[in-house]
Protein backbone atom coordinates (compact mmCIF):
# COMPACT_ATOMS: atom_id res chain seq x y z
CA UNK A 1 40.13 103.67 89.97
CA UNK A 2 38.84 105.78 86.39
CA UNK A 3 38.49 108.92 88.67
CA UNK A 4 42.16 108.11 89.91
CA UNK A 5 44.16 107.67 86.82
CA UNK A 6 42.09 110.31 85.15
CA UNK A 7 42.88 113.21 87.52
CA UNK A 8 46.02 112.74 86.50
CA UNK A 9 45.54 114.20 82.82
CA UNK A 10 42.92 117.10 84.40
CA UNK A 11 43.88 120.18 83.08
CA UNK A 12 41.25 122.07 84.93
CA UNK A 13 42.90 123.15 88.55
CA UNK A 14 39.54 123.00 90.63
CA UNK A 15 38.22 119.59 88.87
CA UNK A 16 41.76 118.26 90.25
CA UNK A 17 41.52 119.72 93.85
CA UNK A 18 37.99 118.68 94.01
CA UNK A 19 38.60 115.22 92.90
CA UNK A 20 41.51 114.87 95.24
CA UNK A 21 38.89 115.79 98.27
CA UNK A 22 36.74 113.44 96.89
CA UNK A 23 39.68 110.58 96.72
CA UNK A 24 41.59 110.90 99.66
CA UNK A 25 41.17 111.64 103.00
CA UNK A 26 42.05 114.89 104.66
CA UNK A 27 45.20 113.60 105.63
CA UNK A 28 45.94 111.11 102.69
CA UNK A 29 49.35 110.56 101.73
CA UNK A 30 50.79 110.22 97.89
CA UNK A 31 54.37 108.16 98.72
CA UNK A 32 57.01 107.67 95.77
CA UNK A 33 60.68 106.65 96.52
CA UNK A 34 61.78 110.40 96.53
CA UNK A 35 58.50 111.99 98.12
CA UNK A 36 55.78 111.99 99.88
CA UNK A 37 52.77 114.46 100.44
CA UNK A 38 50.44 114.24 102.75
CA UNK A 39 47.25 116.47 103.26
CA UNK A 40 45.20 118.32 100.29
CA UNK A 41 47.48 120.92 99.92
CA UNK A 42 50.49 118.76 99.20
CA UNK A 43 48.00 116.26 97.29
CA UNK A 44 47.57 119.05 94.99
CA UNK A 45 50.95 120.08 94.60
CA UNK A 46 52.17 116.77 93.86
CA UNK A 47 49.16 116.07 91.04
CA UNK A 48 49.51 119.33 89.97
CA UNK A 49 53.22 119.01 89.54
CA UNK A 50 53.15 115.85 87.28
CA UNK A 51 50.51 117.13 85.08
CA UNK A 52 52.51 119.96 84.23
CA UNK A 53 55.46 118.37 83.79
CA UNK A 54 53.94 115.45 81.67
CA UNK A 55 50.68 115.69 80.21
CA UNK A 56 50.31 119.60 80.46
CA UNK A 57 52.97 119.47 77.74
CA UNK A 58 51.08 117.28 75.60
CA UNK A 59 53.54 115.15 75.20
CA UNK A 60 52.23 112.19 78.00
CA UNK A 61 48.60 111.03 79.24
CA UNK A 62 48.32 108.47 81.26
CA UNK A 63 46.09 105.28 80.95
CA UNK A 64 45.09 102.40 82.88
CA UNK A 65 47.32 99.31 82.16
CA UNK A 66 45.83 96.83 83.83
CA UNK A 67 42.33 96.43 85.43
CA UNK A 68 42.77 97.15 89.19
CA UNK A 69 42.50 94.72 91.54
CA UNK A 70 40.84 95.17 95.21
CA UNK A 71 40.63 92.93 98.11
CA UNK A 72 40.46 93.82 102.43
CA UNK A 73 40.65 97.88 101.90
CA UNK A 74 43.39 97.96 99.58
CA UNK A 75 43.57 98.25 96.02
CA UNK A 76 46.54 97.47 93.43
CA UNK A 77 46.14 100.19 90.22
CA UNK A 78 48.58 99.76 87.07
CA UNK A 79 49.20 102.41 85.06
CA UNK A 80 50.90 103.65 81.96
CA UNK A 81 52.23 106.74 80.55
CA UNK A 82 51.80 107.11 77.20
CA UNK A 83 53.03 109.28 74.50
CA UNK A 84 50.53 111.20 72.54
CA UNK A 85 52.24 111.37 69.29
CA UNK A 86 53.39 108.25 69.04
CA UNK A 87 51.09 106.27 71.40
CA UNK A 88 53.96 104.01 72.72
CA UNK A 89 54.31 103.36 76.20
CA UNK A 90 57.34 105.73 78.08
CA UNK A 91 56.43 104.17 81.83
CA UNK A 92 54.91 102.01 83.61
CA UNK A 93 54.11 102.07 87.71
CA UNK A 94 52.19 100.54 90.44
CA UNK A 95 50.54 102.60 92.90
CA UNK A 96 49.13 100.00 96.47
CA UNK A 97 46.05 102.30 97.93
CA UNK A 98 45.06 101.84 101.34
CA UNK A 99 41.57 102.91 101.49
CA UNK A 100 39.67 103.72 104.70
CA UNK A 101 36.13 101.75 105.38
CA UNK A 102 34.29 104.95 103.39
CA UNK A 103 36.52 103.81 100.45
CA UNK A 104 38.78 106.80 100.34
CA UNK A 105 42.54 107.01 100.04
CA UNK A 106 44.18 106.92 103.15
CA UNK A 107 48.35 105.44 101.44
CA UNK A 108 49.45 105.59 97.98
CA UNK A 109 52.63 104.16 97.41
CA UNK A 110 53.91 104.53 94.02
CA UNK A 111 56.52 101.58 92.56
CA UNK A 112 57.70 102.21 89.28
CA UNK A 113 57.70 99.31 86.82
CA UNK A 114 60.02 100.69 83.70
């Protein structure tokens, strides 16, 4: 769950497609209430996407919240987005992985918290 919230902030393009190959499965899905991609190349997109629009800024990183929790192929991660310059907390979310039995992300649905 480190490598997961932590490509997230990777600035470096082929660290974050390489640890999306090594985190989901060829046909993994990233769900949200407005969107969902599914494969690598929509994997990237989407990652790719919110680090631009958040932490390639500088203004955001995110951060584990809580410690994740993992039971029968499925693990809850909580996370926070936090603002550099102030280091107060702008969001909150939830994302439920489904993993497959290599331990690989198969699901990620993303609930925001605040």
């Amino acid at each position: 769950t480190d490598r997961y919230v932590s490509l997230w902030n990777e600035p470096d393009a082929a660290r974050r497609r390489a640890t999306i190959e090594a985190l989901w499965t060829p046909t993994g899905a990233n769900y949200t209430a407005s969107k969902a991609a599914v494969g690598y190349e929509e994997l990237d997109a989407r990652v790719t996407s919110a680090y631009a629009a958040y932490v390639g800024t500088g203004e955001y990183v995110f951060r584990a919240h809580t410690p994740a929790v993992a039971h029968h192929d499925a693990v809850k991660v909580e996370w926070e987005m936090v603002a550099v310059a102030t280091d107060t907390v702008a969001s909150i979310g939830l994302e439920f992985l489904v993993l497959d039995a290599e331990g690989r992300i198969v699901s990620d649905h993303q609930f925001l918290v605040s």
